[in-house]
C-alpha atoms as a PDB file:
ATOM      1  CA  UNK A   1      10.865   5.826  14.181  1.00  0.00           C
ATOM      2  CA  UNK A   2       9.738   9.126  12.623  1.00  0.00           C
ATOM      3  CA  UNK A   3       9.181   9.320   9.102  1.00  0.00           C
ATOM      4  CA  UNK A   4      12.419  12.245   8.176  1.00  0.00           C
ATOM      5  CA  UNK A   5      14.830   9.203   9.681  1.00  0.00           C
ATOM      6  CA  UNK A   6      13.157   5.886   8.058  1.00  0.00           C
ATOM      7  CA  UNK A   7      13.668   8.521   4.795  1.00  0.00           C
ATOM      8  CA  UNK A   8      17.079   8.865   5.410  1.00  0.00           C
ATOM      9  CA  UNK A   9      17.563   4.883   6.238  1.00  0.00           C
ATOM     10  CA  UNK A  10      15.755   4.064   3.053  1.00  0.00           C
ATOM     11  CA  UNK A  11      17.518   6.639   0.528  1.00  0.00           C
ATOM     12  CA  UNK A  12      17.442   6.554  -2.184  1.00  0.00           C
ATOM     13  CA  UNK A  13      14.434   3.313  -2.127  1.00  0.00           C
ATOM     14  CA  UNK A  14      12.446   6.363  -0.078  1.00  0.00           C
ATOM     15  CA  UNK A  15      12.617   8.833  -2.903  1.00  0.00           C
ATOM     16  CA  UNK A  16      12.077   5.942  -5.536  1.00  0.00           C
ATOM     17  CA  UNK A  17       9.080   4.481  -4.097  1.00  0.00           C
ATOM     18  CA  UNK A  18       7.596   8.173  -3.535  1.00  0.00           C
ATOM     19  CA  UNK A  19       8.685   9.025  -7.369  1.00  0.00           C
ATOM     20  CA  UNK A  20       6.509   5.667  -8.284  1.00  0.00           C
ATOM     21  CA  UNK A  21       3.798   6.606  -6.311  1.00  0.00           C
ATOM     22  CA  UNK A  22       3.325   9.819  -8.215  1.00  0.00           C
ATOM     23  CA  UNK A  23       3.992   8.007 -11.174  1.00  0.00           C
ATOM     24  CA  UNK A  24       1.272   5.411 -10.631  1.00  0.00           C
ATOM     25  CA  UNK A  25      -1.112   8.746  -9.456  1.00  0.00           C
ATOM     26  CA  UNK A  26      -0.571  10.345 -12.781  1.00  0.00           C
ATOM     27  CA  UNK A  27      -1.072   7.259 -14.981  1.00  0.00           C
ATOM     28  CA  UNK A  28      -4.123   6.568 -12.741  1.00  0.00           C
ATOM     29  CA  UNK A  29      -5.859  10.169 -13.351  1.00  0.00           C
ATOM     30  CA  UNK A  30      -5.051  11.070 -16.803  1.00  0.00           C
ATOM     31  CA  UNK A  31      -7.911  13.298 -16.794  1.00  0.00           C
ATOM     32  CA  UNK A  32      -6.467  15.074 -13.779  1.00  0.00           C
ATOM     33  CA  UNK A  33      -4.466  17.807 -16.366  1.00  0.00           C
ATOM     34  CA  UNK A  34      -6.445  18.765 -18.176  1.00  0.00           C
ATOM     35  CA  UNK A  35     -10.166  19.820 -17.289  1.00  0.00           C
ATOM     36  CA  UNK A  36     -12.167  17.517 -19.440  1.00  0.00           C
ATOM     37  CA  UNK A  37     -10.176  15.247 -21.976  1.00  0.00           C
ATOM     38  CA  UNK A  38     -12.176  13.164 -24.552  1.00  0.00           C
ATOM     39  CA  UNK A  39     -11.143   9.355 -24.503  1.00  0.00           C
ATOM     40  CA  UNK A  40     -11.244   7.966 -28.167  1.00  0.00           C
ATOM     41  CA  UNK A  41     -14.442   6.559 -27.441  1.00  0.00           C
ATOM     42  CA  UNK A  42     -15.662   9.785 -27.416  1.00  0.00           C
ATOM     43  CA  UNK A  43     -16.782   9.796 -23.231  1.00  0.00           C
ATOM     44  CA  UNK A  44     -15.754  12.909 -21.116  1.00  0.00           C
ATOM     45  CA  UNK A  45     -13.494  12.344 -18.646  1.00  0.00           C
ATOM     46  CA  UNK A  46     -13.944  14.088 -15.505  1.00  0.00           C
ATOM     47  CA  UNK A  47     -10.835  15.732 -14.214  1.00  0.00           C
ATOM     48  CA  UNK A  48      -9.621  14.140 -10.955  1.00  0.00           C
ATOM     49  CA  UNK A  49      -7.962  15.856  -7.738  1.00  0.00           C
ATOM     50  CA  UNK A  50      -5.200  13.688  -6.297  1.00  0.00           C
ATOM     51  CA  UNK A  51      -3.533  13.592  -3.319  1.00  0.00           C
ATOM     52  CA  UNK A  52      -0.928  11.390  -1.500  1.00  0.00           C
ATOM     53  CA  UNK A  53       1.983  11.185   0.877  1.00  0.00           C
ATOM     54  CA  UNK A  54       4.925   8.699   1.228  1.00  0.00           C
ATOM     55  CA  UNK A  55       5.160   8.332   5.134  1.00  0.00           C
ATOM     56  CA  UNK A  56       5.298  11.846   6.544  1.00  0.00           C
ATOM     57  CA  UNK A  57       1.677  11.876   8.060  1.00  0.00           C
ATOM     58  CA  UNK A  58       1.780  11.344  11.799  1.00  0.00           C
ATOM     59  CA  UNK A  59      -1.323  10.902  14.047  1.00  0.00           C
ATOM     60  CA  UNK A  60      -0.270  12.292  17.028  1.00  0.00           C
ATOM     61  CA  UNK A  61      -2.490  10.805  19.724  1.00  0.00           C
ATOM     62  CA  UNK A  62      -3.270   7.857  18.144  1.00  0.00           C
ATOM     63  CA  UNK A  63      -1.252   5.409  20.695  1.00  0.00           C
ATOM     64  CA  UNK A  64       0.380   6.660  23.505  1.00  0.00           C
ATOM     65  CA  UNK A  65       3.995   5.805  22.603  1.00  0.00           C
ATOM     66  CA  UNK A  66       7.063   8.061  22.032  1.00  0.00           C
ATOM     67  CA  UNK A  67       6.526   8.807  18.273  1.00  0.00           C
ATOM     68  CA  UNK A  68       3.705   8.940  16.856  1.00  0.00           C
ATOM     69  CA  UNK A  69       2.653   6.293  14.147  1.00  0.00           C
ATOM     70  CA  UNK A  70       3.955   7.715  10.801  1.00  0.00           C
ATOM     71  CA  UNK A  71       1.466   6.980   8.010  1.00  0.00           C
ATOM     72  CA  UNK A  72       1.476   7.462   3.933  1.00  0.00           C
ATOM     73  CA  UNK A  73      -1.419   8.005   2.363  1.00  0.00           C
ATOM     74  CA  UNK A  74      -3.098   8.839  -1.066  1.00  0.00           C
ATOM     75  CA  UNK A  75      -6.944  10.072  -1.783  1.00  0.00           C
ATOM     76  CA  UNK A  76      -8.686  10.676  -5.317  1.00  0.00           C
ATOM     77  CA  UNK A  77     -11.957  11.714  -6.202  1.00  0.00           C
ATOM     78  CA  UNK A  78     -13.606  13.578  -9.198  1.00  0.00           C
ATOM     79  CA  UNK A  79     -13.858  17.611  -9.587  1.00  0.00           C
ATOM     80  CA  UNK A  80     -17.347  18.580  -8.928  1.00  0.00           C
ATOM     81  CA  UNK A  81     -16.867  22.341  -9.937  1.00  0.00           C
ATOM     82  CA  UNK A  82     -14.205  24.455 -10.981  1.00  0.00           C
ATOM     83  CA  UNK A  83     -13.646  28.116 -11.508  1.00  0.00           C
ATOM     84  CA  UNK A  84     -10.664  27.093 -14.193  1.00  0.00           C
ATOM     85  CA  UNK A  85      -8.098  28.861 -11.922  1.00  0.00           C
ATOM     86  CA  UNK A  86      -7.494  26.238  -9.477  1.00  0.00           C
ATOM     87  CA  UNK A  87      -9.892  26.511  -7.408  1.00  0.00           C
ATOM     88  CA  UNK A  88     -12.096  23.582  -7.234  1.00  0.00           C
ATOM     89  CA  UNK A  89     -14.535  21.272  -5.409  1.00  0.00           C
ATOM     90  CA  UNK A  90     -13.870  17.428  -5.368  1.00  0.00           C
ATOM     91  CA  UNK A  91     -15.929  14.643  -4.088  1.00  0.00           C
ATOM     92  CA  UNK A  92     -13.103  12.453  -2.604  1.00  0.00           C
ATOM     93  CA  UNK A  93     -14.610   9.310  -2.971  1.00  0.00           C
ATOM     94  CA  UNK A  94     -10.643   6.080  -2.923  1.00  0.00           C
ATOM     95  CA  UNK A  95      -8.760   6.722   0.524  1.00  0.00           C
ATOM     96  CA  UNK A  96      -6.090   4.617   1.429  1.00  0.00           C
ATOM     97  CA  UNK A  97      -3.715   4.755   4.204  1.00  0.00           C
ATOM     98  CA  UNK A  98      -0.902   2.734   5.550  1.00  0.00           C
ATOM     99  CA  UNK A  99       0.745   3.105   8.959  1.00  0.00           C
ATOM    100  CA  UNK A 100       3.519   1.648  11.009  1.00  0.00           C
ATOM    101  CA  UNK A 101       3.465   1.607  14.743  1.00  0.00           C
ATOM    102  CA  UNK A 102       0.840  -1.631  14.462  1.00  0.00           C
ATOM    103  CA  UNK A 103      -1.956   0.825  13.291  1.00  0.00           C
ATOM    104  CA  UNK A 104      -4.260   0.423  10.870  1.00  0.00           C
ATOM    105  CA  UNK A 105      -6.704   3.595   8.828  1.00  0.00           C
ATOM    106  CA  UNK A 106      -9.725   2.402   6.918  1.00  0.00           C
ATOM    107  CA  UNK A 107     -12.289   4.750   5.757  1.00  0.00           C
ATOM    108  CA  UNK A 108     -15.891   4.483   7.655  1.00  0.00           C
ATOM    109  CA  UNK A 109     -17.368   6.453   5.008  1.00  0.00           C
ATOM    110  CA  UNK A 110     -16.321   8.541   1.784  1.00  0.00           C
ATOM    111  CA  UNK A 111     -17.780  11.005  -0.005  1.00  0.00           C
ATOM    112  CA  UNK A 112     -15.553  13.974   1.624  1.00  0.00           C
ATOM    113  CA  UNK A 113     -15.176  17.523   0.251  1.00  0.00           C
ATOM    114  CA  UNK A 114     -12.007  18.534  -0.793  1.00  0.00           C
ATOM    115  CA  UNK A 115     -11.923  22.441  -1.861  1.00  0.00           C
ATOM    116  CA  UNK A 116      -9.325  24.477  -2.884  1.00  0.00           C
ATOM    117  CA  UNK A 117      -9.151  28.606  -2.901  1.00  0.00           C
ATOM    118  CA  UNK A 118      -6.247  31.264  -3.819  1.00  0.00           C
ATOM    119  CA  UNK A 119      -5.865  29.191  -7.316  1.00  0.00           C
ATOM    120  CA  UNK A 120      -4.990  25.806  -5.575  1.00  0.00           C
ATOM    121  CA  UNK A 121      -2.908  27.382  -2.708  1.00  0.00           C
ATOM    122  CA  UNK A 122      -4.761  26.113   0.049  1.00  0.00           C
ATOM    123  CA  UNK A 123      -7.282  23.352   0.412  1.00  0.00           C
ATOM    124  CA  UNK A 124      -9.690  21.396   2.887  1.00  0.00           C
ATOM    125  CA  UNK A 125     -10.880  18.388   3.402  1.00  0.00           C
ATOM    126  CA  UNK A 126     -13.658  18.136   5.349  1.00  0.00           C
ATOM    127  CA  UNK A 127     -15.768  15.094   6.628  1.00  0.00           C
ATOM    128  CA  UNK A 128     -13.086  13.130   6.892  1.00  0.00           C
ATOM    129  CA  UNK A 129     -14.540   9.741   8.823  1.00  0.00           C
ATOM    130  CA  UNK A 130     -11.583   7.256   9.857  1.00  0.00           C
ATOM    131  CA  UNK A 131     -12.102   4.002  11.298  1.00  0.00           C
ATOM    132  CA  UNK A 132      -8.121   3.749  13.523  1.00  0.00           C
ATOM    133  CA  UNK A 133      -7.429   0.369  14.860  1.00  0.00           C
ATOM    134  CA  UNK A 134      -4.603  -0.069  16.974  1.00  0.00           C
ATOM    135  CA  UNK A 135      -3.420  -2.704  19.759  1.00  0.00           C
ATOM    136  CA  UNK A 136      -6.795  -1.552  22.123  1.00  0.00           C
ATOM    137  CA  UNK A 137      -9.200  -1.732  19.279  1.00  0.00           C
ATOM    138  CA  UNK A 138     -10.963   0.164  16.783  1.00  0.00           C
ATOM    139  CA  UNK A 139     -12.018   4.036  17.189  1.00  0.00           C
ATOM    140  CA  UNK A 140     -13.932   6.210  14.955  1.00  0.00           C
ATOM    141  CA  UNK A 141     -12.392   9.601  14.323  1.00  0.00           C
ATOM    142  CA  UNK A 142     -14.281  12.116  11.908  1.00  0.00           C
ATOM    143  CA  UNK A 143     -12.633  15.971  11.235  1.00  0.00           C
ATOM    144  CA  UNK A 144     -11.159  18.086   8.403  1.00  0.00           C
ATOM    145  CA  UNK A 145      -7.743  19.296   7.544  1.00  0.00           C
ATOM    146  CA  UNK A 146      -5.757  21.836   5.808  1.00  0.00           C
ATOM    147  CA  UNK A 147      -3.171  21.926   3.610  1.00  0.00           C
ATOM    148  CA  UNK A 148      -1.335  25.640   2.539  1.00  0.00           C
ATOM    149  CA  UNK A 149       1.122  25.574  -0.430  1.00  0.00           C
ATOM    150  CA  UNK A 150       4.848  26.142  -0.273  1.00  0.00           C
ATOM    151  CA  UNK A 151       7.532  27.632  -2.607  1.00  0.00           C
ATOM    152  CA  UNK A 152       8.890  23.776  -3.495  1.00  0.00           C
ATOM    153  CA  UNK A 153       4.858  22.715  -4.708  1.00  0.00           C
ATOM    154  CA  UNK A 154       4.376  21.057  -1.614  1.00  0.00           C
ATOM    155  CA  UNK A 155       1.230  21.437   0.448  1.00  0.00           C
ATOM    156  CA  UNK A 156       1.640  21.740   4.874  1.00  0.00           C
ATOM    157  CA  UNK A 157      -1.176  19.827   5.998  1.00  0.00           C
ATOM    158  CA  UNK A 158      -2.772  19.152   9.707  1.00  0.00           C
ATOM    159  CA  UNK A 159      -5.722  19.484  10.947  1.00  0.00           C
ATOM    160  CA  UNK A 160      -7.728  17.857  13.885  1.00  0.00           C
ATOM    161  CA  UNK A 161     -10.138  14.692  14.223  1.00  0.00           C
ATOM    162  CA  UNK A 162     -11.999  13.946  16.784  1.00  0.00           C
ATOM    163  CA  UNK A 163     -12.873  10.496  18.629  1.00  0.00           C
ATOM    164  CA  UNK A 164     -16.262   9.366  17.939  1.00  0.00           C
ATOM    165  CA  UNK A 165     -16.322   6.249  19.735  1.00  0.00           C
ATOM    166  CA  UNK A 166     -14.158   4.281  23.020  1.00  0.00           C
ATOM    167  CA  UNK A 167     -12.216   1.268  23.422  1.00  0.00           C
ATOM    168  CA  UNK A 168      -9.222   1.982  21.019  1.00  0.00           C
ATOM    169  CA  UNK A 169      -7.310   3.982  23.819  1.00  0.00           C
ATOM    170  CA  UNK A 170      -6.452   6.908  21.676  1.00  0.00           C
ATOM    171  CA  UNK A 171      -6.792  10.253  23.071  1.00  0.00           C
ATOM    172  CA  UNK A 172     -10.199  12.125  22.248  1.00  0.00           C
ATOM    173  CA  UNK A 173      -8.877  14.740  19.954  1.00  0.00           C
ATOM    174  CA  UNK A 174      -5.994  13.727  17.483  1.00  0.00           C
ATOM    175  CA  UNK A 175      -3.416  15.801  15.115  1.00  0.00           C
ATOM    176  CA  UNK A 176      -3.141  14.828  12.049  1.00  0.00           C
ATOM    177  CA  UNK A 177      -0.165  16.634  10.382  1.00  0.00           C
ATOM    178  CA  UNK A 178       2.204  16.146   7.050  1.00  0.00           C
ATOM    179  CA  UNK A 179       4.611  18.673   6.207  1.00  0.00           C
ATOM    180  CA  UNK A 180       4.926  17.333   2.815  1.00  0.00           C
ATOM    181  CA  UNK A 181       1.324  16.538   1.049  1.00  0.00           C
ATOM    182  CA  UNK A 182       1.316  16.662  -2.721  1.00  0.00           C
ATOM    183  CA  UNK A 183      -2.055  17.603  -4.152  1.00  0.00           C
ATOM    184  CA  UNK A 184      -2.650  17.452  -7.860  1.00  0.00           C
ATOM    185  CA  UNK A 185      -5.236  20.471  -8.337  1.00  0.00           C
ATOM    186  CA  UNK A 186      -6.348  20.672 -11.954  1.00  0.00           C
ATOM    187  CA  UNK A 187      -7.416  23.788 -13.317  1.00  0.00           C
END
């Protein structure tokens, strides 16, 4: 089932559950509004970029089935530099995915590079490395992908990852794509 009709089943539940995702986000990363804000213990807080998805990713090539596992997903990591126009680096450092379709995403390693230009337009995230299980086993898939900014705030992502290992039966190259990322890019 593709992700724009298990939306439509779900309703008004869809749109709640993604309204209490960004909710949770934004509680999570209070930092992530402001550059630096001061805690009342007097610490810095280092402003966070957040990212995260309510079941639009697919993996297209992941299994060999009719659609393609739909996936939601959410990543976080501190801002390592920042030009204080929206364009910043981030050391993405909490991934989490969950997918239907029987597969499961776990990260093999963190520490990826998320970087946005144009004043948080666009972005990348590179060295993405994916552990993807499904039915045939485990695979390692490592890549980047890119998200561009629409008029509604919303971010087109997809990009490519490639297979680093055998015995998962997913095709070598996969497409990772989400037509509705939200990125929280703080200035």
């Amino acid at each position: 089932m593709t992700a724009r009709r298990r939306s439509v089943q779900l309703g008004a539940l869809g749109a709640g559950a993604a309204a209490a995702l960004l909710l949770g986000a934004m509680q999570a990363t209070p930092a992530a509004a402001t550059p630096a804000a001061v805690s009342p213990a007097g610490a810095t807080q280092v402003p966070t970029v957040v990212g995260y998805t309510g079941w639009d990713t697919s993996l297209s090539g992941v299994t060999h089935e009719y659609f393609a596992p739909s996936c939601g997903d959410v990543f976080r990591g501190p801002v390592t530099s920042s030009d204080g126009s929206g364009d910043v680096v981030a050391r993405i450092d909490s991934f989490t995915m969950s997918c239907d379709e029987g597969v499961t995403v776990a990260p093999h390693s963190l520490g990826w590079t998320f970087t946005s230009t144009g004043g948080g337009r666009s972005f990348t995230l590179a060295g993405i490395d994916l552990d993807i299980t499904t039915s045939q086993g485990t695979c390692r898939y490592t890549g980047s992908v890119q998200g561009t900014k629409d008029d509604q705030g919303l971010y087109f992502m997809t990009g490519t990852l490639e297979r680093g290992s055998a015995g998962c039966g997913g095709d070598p190259q996969i497409t990772v794509t989400d037509p509705e990322q939200v990125v929280g890019i703080p200035n």
